[in-house]
Protein backbone atom coordinates (compact mmCIF):
# COMPACT_ATOMS: atom_id res chain seq x y z
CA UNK A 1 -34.98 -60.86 53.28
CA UNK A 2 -34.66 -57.69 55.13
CA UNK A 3 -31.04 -56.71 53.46
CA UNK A 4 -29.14 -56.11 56.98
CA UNK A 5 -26.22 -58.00 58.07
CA UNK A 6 -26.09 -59.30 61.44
CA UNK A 7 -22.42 -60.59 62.70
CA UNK A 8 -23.95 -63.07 65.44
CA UNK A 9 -25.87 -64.39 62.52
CA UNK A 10 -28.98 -63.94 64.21
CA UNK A 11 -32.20 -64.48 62.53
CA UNK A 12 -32.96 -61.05 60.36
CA UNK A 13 -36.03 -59.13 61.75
CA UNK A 14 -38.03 -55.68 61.81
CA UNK A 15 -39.86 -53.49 64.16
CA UNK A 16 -41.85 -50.74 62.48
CA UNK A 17 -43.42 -47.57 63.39
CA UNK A 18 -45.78 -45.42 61.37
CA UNK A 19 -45.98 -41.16 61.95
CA UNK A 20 -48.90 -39.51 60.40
CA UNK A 21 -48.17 -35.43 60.36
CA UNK A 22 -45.25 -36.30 62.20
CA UNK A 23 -47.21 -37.97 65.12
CA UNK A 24 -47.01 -41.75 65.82
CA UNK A 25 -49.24 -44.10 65.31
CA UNK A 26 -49.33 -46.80 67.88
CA UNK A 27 -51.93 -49.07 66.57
CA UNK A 28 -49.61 -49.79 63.13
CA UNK A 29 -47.18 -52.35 64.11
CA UNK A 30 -46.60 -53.92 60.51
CA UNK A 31 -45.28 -53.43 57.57
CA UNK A 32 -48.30 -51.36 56.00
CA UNK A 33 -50.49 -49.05 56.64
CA UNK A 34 -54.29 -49.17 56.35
CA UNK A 35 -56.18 -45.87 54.81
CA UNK A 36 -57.86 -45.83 57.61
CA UNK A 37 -55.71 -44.38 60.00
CA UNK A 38 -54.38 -41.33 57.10
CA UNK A 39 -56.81 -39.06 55.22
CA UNK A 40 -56.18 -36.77 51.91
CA UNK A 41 -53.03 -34.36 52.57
CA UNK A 42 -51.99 -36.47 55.70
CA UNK A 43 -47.81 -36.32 55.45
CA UNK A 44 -47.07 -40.44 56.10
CA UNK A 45 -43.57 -41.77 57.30
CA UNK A 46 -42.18 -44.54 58.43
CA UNK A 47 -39.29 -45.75 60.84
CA UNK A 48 -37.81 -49.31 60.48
CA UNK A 49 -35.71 -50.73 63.15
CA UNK A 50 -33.67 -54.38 62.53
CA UNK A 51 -34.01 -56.58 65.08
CA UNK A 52 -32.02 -59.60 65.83
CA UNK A 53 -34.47 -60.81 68.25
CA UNK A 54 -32.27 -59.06 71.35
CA UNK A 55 -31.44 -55.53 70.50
CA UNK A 56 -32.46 -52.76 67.73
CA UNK A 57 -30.19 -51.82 65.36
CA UNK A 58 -30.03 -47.87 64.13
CA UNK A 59 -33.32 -46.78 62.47
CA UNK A 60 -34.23 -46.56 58.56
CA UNK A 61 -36.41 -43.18 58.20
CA UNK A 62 -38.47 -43.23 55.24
CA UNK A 63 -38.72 -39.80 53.15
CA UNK A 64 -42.54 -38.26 53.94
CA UNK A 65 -45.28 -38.88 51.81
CA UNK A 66 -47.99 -36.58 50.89
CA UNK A 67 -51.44 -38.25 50.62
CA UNK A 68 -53.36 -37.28 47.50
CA UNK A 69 -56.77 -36.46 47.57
CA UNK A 70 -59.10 -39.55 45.94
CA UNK A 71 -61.38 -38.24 43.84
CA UNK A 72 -65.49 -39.73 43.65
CA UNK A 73 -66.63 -42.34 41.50
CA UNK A 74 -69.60 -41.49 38.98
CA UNK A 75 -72.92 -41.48 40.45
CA UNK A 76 -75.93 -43.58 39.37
CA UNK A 77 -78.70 -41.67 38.09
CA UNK A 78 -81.96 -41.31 37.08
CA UNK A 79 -84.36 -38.90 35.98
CA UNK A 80 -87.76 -38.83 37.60
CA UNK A 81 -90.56 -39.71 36.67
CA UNK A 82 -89.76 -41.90 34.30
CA UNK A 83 -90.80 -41.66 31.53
CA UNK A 84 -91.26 -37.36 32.12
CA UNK A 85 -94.68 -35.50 31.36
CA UNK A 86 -95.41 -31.84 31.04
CA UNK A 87 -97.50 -32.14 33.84
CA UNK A 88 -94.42 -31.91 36.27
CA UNK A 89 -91.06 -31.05 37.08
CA UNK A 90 -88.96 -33.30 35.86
CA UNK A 91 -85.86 -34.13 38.48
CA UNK A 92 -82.39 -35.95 37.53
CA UNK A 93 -82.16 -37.89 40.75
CA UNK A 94 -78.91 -39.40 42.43
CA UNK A 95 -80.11 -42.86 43.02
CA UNK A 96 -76.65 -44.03 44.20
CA UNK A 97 -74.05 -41.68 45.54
CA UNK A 98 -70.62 -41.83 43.66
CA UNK A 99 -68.15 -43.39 46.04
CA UNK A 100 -65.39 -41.68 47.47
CA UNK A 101 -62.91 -43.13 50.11
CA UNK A 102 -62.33 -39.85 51.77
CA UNK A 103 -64.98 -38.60 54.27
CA UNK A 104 -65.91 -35.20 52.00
CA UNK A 105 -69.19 -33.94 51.65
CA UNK A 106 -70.28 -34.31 47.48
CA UNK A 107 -71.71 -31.78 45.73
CA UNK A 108 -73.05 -31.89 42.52
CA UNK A 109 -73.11 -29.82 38.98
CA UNK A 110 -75.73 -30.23 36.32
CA UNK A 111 -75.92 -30.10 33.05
CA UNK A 112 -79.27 -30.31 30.92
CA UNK A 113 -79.46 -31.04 26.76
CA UNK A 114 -82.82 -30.67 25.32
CA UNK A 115 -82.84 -32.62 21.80
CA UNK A 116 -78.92 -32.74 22.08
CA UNK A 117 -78.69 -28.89 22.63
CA UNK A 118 -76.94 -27.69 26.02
CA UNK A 119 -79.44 -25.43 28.08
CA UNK A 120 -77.22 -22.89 30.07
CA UNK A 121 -79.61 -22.25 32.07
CA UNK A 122 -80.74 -25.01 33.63
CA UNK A 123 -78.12 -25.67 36.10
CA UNK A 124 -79.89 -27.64 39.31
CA UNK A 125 -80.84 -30.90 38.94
CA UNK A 126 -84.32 -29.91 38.00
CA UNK A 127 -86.22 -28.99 35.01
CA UNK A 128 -89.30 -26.44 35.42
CA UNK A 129 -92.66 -28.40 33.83
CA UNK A 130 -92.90 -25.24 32.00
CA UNK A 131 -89.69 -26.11 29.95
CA UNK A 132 -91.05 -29.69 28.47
CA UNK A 133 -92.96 -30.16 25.60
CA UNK A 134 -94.01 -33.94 24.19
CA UNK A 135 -92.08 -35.81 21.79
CA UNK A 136 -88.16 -33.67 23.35
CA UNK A 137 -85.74 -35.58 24.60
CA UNK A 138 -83.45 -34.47 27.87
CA UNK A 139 -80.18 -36.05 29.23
CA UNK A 140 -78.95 -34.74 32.39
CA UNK A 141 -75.09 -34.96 32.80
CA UNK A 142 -73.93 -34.66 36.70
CA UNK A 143 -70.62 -35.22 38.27
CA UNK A 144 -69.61 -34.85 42.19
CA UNK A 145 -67.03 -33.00 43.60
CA UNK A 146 -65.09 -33.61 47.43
CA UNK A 147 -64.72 -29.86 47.69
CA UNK A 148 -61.28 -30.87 46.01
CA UNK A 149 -61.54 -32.53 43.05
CA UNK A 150 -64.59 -33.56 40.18
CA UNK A 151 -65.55 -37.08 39.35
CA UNK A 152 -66.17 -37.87 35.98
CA UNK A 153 -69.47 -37.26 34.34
CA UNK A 154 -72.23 -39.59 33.69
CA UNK A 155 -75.38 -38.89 31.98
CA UNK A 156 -78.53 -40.10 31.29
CA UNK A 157 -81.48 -39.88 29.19
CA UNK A 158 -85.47 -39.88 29.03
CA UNK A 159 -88.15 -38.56 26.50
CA UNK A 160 -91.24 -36.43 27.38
CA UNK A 161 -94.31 -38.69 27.06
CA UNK A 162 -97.64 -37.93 28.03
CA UNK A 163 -99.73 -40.02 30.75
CA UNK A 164 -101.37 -42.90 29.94
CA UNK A 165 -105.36 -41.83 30.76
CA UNK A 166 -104.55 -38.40 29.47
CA UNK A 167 -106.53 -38.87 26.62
CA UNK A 168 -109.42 -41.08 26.65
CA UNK A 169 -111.48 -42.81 24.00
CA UNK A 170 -115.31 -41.55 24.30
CA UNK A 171 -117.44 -42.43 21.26
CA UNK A 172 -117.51 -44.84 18.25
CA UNK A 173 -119.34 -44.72 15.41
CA UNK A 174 -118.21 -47.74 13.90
CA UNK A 175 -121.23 -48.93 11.24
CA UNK A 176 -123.35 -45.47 9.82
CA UNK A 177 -126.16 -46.58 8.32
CA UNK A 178 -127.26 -42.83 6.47
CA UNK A 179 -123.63 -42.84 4.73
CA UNK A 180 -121.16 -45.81 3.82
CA UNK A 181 -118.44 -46.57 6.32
CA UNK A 182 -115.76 -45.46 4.78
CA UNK A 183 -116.94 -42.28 4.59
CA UNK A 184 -118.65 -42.00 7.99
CA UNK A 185 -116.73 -43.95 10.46
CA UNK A 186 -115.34 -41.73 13.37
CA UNK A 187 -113.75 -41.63 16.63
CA UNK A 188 -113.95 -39.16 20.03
CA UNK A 189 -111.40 -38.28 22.12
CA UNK A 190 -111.51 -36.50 25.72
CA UNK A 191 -108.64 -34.62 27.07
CA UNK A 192 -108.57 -35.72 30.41
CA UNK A 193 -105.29 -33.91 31.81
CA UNK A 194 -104.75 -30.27 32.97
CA UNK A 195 -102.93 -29.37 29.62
CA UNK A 196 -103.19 -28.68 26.33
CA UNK A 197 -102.01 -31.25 24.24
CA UNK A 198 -100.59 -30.84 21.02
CA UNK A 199 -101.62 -33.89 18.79
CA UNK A 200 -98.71 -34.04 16.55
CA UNK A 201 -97.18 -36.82 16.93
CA UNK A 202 -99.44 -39.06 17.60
CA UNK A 203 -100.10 -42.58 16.70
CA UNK A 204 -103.80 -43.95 16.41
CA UNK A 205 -105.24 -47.25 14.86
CA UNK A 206 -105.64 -50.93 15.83
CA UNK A 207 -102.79 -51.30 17.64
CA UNK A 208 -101.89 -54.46 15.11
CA UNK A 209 -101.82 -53.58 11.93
CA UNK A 210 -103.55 -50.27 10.54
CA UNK A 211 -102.18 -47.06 12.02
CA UNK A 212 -101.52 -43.44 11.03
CA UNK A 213 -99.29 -40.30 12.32
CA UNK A 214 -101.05 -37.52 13.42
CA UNK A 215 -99.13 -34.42 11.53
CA UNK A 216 -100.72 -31.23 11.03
CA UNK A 217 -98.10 -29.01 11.55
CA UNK A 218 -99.24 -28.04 15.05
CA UNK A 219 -102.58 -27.59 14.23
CA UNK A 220 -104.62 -30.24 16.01
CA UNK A 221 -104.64 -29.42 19.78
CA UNK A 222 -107.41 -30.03 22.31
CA UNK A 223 -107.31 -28.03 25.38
CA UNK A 224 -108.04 -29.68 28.99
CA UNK A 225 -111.73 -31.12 29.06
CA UNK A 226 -112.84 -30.87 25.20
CA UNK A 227 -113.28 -33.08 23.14
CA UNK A 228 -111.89 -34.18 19.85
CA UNK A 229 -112.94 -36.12 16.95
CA UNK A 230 -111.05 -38.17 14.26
CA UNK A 231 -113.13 -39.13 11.33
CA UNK A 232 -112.10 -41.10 7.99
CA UNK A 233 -113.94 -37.60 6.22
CA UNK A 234 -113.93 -34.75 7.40
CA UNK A 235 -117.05 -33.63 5.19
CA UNK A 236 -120.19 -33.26 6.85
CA UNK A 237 -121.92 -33.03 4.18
CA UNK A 238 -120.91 -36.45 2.77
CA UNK A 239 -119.70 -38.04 6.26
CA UNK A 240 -123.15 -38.27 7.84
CA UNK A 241 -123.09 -34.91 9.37
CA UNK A 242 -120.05 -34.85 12.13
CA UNK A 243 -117.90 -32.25 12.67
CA UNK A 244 -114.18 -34.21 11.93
CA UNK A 245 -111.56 -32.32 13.35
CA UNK A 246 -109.18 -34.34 11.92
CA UNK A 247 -109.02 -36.80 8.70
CA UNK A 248 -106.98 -39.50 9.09
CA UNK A 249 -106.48 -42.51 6.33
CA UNK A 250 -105.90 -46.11 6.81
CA UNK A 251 -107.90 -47.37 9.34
CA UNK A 252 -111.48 -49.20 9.58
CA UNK A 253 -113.48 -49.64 12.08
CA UNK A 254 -114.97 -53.17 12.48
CA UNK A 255 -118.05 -54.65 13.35
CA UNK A 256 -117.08 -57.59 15.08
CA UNK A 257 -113.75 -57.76 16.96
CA UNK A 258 -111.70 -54.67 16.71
CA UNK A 259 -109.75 -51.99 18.79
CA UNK A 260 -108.50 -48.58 18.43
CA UNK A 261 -105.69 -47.07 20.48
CA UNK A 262 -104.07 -43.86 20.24
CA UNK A 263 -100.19 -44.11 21.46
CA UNK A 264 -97.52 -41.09 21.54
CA UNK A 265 -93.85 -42.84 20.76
CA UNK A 266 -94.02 -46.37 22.87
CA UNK A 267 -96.79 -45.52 25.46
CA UNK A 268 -100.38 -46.29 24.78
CA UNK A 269 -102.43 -43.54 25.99
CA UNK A 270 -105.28 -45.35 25.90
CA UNK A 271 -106.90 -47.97 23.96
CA UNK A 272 -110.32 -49.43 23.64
CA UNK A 273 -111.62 -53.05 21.71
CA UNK A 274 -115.04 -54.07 21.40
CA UNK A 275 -116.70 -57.68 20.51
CA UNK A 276 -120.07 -56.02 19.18
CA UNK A 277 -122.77 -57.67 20.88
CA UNK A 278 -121.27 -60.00 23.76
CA UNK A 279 -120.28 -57.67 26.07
CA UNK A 280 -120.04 -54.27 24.14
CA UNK A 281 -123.47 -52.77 21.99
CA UNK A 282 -123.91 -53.80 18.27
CA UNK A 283 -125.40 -51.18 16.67
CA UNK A 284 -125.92 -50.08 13.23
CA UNK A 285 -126.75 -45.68 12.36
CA UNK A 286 -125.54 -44.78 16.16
CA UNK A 287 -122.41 -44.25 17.56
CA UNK A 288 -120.97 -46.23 20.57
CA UNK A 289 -120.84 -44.26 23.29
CA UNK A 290 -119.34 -44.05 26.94
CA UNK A 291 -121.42 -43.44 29.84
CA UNK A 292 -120.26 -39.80 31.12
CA UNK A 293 -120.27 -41.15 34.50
CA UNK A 294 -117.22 -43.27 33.47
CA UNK A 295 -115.48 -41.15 31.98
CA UNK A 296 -111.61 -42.37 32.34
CA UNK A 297 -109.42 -44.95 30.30
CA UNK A 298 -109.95 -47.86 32.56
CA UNK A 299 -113.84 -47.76 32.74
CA UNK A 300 -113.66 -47.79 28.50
CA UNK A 301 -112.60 -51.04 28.68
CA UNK A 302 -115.19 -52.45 30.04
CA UNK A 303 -117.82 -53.17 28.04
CA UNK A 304 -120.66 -52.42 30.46
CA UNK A 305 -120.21 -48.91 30.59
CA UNK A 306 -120.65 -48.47 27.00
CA UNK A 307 -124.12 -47.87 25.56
CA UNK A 308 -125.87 -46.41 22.48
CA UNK A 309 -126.10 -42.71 21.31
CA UNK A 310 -129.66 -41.06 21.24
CA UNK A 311 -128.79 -37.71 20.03
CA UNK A 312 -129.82 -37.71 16.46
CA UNK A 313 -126.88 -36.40 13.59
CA UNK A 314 -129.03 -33.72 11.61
CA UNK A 315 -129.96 -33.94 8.85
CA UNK A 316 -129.15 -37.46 7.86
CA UNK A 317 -130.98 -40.12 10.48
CA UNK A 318 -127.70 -41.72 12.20
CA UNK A 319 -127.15 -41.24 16.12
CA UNK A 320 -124.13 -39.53 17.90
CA UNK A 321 -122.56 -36.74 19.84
CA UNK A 322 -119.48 -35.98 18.03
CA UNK A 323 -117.46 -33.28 20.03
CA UNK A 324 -120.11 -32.57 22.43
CA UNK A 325 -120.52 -34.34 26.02
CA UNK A 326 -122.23 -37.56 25.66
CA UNK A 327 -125.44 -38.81 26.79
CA UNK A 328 -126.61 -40.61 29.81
CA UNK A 329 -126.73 -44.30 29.13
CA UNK A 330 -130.34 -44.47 31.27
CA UNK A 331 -131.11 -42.97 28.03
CA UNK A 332 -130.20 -45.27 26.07
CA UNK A 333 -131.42 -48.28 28.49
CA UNK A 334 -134.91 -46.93 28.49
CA UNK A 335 -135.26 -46.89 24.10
CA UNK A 336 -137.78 -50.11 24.91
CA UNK A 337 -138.92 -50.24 21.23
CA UNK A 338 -135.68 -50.01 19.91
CA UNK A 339 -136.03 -47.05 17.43
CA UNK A 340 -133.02 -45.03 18.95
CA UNK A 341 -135.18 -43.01 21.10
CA UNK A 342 -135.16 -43.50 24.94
CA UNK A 343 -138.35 -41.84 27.03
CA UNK A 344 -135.86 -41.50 30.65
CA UNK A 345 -135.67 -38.61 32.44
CA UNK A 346 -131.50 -38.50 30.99
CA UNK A 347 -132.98 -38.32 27.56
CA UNK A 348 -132.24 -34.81 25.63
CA UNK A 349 -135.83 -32.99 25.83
CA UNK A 350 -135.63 -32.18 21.71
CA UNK A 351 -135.11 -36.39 21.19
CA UNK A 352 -137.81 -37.56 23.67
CA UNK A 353 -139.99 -40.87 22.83
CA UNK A 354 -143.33 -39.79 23.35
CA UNK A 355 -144.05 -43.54 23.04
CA UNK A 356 -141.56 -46.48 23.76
CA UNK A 357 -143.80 -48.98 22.76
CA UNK A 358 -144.26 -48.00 19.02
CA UNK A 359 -141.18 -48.04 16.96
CA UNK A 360 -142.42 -46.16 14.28
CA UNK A 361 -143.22 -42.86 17.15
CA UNK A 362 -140.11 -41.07 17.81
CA UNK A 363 -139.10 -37.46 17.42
CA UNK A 364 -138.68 -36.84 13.72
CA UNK A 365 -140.19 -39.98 12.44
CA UNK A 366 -142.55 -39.58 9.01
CA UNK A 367 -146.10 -38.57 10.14
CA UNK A 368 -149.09 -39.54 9.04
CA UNK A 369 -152.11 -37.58 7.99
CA UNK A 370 -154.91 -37.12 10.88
CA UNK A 371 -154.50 -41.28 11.69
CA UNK A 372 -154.79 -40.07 15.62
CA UNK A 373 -151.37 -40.63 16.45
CA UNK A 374 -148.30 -38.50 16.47
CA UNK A 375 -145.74 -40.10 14.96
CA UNK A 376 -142.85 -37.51 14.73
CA UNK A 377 -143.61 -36.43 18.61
CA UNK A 378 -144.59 -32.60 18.27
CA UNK A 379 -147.75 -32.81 20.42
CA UNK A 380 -149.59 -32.23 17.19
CA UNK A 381 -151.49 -34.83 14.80
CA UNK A 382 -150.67 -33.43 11.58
């Protein structure tokens, strides 16, 4: 097997020696040699001796080898967070190291494509908050290098998305009484976040069925802490008297079981759905509204922390707060006679019951002529 001739006829054998940069290797008796004992650019030889089993026989000297430099794998990885908002840097993290059999240090080069275009100059693995805007989508490309040589590239791939709480669902007025509902049902949104967000873009409706596109050509933003309303008509003067920053078409608001959500591509911002009457208010002329003191997209779910508007919508009769802050639900807990005015302390001065136990007195109510009671609450019996 060994392809030496041995007169005695002796059984054929080998002895073997291994020289790495010319220097021998004791541990490397065999016929092969492990990568372990060589690294990149190591010059590798080896001797071969027959043996008979009683003497050596002249040597075989192998030409040198030169050992190439391996170079790394792909790495894994992953931009962070996932899914990215504007409200942070946005990092393309090496989750898992490429691997390289050599013992190199890795270093890595970036490459960032907003929307498909290359951005020269974004060259580290992270992306300034300042650069991302909703709705773009970034792919990092990296690839590692031994000092030597480059692995191959690998890439991937994430879209902007906002944070889910960023925008929260604040008021309802889901059954006007002064106008008919499709021309007076509206919703309020809160921006919650630190930035302005531009509502383009987004998706709002029942999360089932009815939806619509937000697309005003950049036009609807609301700015951290304001609020924002979406209305069916944006006419005050034939919508009940709220100021609609935005019309949208397409979607009802139920009394009974319903929901509204507002989403941006798969994420639901937030969402809220009410059973009118077990657990959330019915109401008819006043909007739903949630207790300021719970203001954030988990405490709108719950229907306890949801209570009736007592701020009256001039000039038409129905109740709300459409863009402004809402009011305190003691208000609303203390309207004992059930005539949409409350007589607590949390009550807006102007919209005070100056009795809670007649529901025909309450600011604004029709007076009657010198009975001895003021109906419309102005201190005066006119």
């Amino acid at each position: 097997p060994y392809g030496w001739y041995d007169p005695d006829g002796d059984p054929e054998g080998a002895q073997y020696e291994w020289y790495i940069n010319a220097v021998l290797e004791p541990a490397v008796t065999s016929f092969d040699i492990d990568g372990q004992y060589f690294d990149h650019f190591d010059m590798v030889q080896c001797i071969v001796y027959p043996d008979d089993g009683h003497a050596l026989g002249l040597p075989l000297t192998s030409n040198q080898v030169p050992i190439l430099n391996t170079p790394p794998d792909e790495a894994s990885l992953e931009i962070q967070p996932s899914p990215p908002t504007v409200a942070q840097d946005m990092v393309c993290a090496v989750t898992v190291p490429p691997y390289d059999p050599d013992p190199d240090t890795m270093s890595y080069e970036y490459q960032w494509f907003k929307n498909t275009v290359l951005q020269p100059s974004l060259t580290t693995d992270t992306v300034p908050a300042s650069e991302l805007e909703l709705g773009d989508e970034w792919t990092c490309r990296a690839r590692a290098t031994d000092g030597y040589d480059w692995g191959p590239w690998e890439e991937v791939t994430d879209t902007v998305l906002p944070q889910q709480g960023d925008l929260i669902i604040t008021e309802l007025m889901i059954d006007p009484v002064a106008v008919a509902d499709n021309a007076g049902e509206w919703v309020e949104i809160y921006n919650a976040s630190t930035d302005v967000i531009a509502l383009d873009g987004f998706e709002i409706g029942d999360g089932v069925g009815e939806s619509h596109l937000i697309n005003t050509g950049g036009n609807a933003v609301i700015y951290p802490g304001q609020f924002f309303v979406l209305g069916n008509n944006a006419n005050m003067v034939t919508n009940g008297g709220a100021a609609v920053d935005y019309q949208y078409n397409g979607i009802t608001l139920s009394e009974g079981f319903d929901s509204f959500e507002i989403a941006y591509d798969w994420m639901v911002v937030d969402s809220v759905s009410w059973d009118w009457g077990l657990t959330f208010p019915s109401v008819s002329g006043a909007s739903h509204i949630l207790d300021p003191t719970q203001l954030s997209a988990v405490a709108n779910d719950l229907g306890q922390n949801w209570c009736v508007s007592t701020s009256l919508l001039e000039p038409v009769g129905d109740f709300g707060s459409p863009g402004d802050p809402n009011d305190a639900c003691d208000c609303a807990a203390s309207d004992d006679d059930g005539d949409g005015f409350g007589d607590d302390p949390a009550c807006d001065p102007a919209f005070m019951d100056c009795d809670d136990s007649d529901a025909t007195v309450y600011p604004g109510a029709p007076e009657v002529c010198e009975d001895g009671v003021d109906q419309d609450c102005d201190t005066v019996d006119a």
